[in-house]
N, C-alpha and C. Protein backbone atom coordinates (compact mmCIF):
# COMPACT_ATOMS: atom_id res chain seq x y z
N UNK A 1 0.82 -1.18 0.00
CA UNK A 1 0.00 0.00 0.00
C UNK A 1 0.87 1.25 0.00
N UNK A 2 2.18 0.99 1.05
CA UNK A 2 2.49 2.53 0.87
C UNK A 2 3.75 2.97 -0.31
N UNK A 3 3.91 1.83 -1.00
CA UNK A 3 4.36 1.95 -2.58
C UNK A 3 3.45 2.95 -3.51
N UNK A 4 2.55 2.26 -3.52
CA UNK A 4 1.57 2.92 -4.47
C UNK A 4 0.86 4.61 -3.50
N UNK A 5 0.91 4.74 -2.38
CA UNK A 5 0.52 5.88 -1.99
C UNK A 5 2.26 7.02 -2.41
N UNK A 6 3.07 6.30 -2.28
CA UNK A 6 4.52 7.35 -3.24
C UNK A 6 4.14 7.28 -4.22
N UNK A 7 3.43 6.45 -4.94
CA UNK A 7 3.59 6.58 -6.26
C UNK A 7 2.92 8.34 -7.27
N UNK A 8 1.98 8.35 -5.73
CA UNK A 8 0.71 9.63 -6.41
C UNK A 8 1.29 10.50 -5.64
N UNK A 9 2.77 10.57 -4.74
CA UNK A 9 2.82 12.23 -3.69
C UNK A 9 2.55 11.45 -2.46
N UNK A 10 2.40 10.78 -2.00
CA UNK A 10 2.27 10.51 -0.47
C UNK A 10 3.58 10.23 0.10
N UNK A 11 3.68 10.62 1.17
CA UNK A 11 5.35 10.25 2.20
C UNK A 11 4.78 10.03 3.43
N UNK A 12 5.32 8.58 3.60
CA UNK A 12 5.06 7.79 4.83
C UNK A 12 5.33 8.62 5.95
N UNK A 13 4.91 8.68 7.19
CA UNK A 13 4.68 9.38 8.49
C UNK A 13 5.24 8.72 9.24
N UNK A 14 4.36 7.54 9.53
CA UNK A 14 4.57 6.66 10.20
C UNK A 14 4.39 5.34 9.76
N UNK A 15 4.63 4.38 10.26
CA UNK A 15 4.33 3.16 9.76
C UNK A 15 4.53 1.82 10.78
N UNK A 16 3.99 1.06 11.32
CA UNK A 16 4.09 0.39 12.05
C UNK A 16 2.65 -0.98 12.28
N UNK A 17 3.15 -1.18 13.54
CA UNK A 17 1.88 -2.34 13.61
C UNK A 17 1.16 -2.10 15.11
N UNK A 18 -0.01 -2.46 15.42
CA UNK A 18 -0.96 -2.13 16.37
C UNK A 18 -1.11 -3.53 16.92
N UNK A 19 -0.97 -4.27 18.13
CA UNK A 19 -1.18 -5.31 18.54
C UNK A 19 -2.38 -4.71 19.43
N UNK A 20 -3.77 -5.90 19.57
CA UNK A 20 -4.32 -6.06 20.33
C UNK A 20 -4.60 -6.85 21.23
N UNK A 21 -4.61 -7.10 22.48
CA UNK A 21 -4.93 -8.38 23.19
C UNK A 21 -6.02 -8.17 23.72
N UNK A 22 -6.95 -9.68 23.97
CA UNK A 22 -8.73 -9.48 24.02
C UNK A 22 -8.82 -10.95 24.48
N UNK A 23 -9.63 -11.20 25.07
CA UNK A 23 -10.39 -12.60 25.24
C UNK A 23 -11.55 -12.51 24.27
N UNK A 24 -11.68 -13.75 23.79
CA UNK A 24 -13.19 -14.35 23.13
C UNK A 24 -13.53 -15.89 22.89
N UNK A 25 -15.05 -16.10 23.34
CA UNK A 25 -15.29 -17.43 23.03
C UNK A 25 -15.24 -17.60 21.86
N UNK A 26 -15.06 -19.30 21.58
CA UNK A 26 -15.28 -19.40 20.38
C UNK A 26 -16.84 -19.16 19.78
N UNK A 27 -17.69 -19.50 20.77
CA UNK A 27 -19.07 -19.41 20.26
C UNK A 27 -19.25 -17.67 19.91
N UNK A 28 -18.99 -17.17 20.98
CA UNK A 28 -18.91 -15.63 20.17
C UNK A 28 -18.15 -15.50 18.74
N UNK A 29 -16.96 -16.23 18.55
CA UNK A 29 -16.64 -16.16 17.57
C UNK A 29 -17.10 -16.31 15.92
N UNK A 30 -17.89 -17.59 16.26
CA UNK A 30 -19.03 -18.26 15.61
C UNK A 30 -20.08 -17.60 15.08
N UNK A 31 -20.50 -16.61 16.42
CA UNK A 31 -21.50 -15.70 15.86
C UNK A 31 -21.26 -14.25 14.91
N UNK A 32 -20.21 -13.72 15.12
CA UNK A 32 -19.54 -13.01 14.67
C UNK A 32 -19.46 -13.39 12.97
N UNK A 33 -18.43 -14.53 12.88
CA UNK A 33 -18.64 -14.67 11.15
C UNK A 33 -20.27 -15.45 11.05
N UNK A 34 -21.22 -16.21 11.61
CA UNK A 34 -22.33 -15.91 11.10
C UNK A 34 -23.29 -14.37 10.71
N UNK A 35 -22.15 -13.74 11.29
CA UNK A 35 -22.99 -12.32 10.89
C UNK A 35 -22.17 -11.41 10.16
N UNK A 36 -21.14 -12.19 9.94
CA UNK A 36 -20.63 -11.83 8.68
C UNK A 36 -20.11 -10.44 9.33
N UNK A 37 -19.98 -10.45 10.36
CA UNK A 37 -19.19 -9.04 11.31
C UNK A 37 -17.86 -8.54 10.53
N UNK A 38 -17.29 -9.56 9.92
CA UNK A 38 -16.14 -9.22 9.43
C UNK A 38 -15.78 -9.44 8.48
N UNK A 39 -15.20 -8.05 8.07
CA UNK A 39 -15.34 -7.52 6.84
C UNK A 39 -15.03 -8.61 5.47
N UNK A 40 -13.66 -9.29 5.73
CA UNK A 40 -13.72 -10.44 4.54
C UNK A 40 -14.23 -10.94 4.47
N UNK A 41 -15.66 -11.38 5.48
CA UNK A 41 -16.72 -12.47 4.86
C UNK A 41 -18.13 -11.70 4.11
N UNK A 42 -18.04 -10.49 4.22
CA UNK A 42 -18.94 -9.92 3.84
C UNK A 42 -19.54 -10.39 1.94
N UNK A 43 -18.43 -10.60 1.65
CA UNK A 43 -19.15 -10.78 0.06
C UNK A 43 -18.64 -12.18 -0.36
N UNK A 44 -18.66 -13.40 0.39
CA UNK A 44 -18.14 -14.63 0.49
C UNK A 44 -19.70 -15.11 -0.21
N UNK A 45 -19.31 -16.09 -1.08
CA UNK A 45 -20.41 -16.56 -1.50
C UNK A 45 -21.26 -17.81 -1.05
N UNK A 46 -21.83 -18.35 -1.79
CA UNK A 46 -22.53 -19.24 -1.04
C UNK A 46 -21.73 -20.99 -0.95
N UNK A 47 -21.19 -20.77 -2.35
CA UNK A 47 -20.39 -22.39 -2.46
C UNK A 47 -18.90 -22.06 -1.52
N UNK A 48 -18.71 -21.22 -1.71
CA UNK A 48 -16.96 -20.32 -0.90
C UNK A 48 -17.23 -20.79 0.68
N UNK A 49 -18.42 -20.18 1.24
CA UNK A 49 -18.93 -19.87 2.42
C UNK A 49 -19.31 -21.52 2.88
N UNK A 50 -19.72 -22.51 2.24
CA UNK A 50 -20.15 -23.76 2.45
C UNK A 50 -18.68 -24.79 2.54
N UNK A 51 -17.88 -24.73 1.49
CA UNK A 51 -16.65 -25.35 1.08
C UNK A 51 -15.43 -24.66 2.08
N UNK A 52 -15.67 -23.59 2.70
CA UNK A 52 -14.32 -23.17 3.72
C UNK A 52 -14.71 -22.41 4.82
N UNK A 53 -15.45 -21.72 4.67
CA UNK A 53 -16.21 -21.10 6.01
C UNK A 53 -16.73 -22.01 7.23
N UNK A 54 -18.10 -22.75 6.14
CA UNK A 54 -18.73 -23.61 7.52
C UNK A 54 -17.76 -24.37 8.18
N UNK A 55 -16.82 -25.31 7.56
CA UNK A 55 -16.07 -26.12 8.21
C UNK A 55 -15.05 -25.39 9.41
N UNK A 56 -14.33 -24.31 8.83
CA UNK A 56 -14.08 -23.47 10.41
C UNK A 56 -14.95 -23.83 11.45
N UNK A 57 -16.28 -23.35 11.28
CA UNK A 57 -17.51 -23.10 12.10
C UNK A 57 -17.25 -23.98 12.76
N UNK A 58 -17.53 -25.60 12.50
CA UNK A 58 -17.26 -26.95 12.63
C UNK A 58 -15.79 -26.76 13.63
N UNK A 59 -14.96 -26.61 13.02
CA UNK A 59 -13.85 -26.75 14.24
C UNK A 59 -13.87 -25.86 15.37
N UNK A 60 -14.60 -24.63 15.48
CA UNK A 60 -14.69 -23.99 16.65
C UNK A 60 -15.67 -24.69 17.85
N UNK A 61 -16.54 -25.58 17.10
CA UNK A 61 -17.57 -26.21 18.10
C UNK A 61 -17.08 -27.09 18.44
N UNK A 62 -16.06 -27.90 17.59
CA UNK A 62 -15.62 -29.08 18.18
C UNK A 62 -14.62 -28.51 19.16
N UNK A 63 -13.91 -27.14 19.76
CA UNK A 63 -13.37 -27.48 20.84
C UNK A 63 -13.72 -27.34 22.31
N UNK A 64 -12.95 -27.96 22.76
CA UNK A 64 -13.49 -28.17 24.37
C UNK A 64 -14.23 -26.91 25.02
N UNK A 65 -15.46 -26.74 25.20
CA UNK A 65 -15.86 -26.03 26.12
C UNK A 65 -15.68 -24.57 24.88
N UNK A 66 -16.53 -24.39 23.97
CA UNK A 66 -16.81 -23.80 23.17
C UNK A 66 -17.17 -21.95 23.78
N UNK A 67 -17.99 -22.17 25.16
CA UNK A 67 -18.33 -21.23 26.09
C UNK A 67 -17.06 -20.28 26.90
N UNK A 68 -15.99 -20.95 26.79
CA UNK A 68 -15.00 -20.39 27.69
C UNK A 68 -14.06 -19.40 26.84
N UNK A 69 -13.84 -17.95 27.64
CA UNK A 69 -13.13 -17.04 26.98
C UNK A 69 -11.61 -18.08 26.85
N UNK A 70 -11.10 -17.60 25.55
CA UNK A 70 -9.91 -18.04 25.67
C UNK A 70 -8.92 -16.24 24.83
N UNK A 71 -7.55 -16.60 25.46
CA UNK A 71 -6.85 -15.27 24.97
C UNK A 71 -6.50 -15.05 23.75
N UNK A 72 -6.68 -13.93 22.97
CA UNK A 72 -6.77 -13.77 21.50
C UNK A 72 -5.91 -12.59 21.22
N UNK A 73 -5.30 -12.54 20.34
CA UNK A 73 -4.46 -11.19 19.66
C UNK A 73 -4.38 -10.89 17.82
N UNK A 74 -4.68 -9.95 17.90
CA UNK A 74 -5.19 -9.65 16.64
C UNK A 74 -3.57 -8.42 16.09
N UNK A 75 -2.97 -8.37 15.29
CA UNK A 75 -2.16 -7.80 15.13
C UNK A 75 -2.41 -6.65 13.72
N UNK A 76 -2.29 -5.39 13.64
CA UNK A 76 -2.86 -4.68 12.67
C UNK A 76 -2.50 -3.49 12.15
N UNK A 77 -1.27 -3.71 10.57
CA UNK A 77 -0.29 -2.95 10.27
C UNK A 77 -0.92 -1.73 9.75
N UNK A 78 -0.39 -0.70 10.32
CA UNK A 78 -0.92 1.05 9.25
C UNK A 78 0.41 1.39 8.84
N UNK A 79 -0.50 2.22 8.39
CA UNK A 79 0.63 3.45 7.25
C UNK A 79 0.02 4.93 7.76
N UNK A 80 0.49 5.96 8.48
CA UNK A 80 -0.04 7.24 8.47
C UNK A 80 0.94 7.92 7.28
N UNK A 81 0.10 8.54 6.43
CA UNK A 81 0.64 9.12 5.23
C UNK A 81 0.26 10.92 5.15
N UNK A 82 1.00 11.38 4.26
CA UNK A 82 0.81 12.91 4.49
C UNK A 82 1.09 13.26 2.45
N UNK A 83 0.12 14.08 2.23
CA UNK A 83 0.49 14.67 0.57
C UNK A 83 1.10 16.04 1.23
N UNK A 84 2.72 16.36 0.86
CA UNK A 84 2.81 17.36 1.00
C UNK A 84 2.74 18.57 -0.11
């Protein structure tokens, strides 16, 4: 991304990565991509969504105690950019 933002006048600012740490069940999890909460499943189709999605689904129920927070980290690179 921040190739192509030099490419038009942009100069990187900053650039780095954002770690988050969070608990979540898997069943929350579950519900989440059933609702398509997030953003890459939003336009997942129906054979896509059947052939690789559900089966996730499937392994989140199969683990132990589906109900219990377990610890999660989500890691999430930016670019702050500036046109001068």
């Amino acid at each position: 991304m921040v190739w192509l933002a030099e490419s038009v006048g942009f100069v990187p600012v900053r650039i780095g990565e954002m770690v988050v740490d969070f608990q979540q069940r898997p069943r929350g999890a579950i519900q989440r991509i059933h609702d398509r909460s997030y953003g890459h499943l939003r336009q997942v189709d129906g054979e896509t969504w059947e052939s690789v999605v559900a089966p996730v689904i499937g392994d989140l129920l199969r683990l132990p105690d589906p109900d219990r927070y377990r610890e999660r980290q989500n890691r999430h690179k930016f670019a702050v950019l500036e046109k001068p």
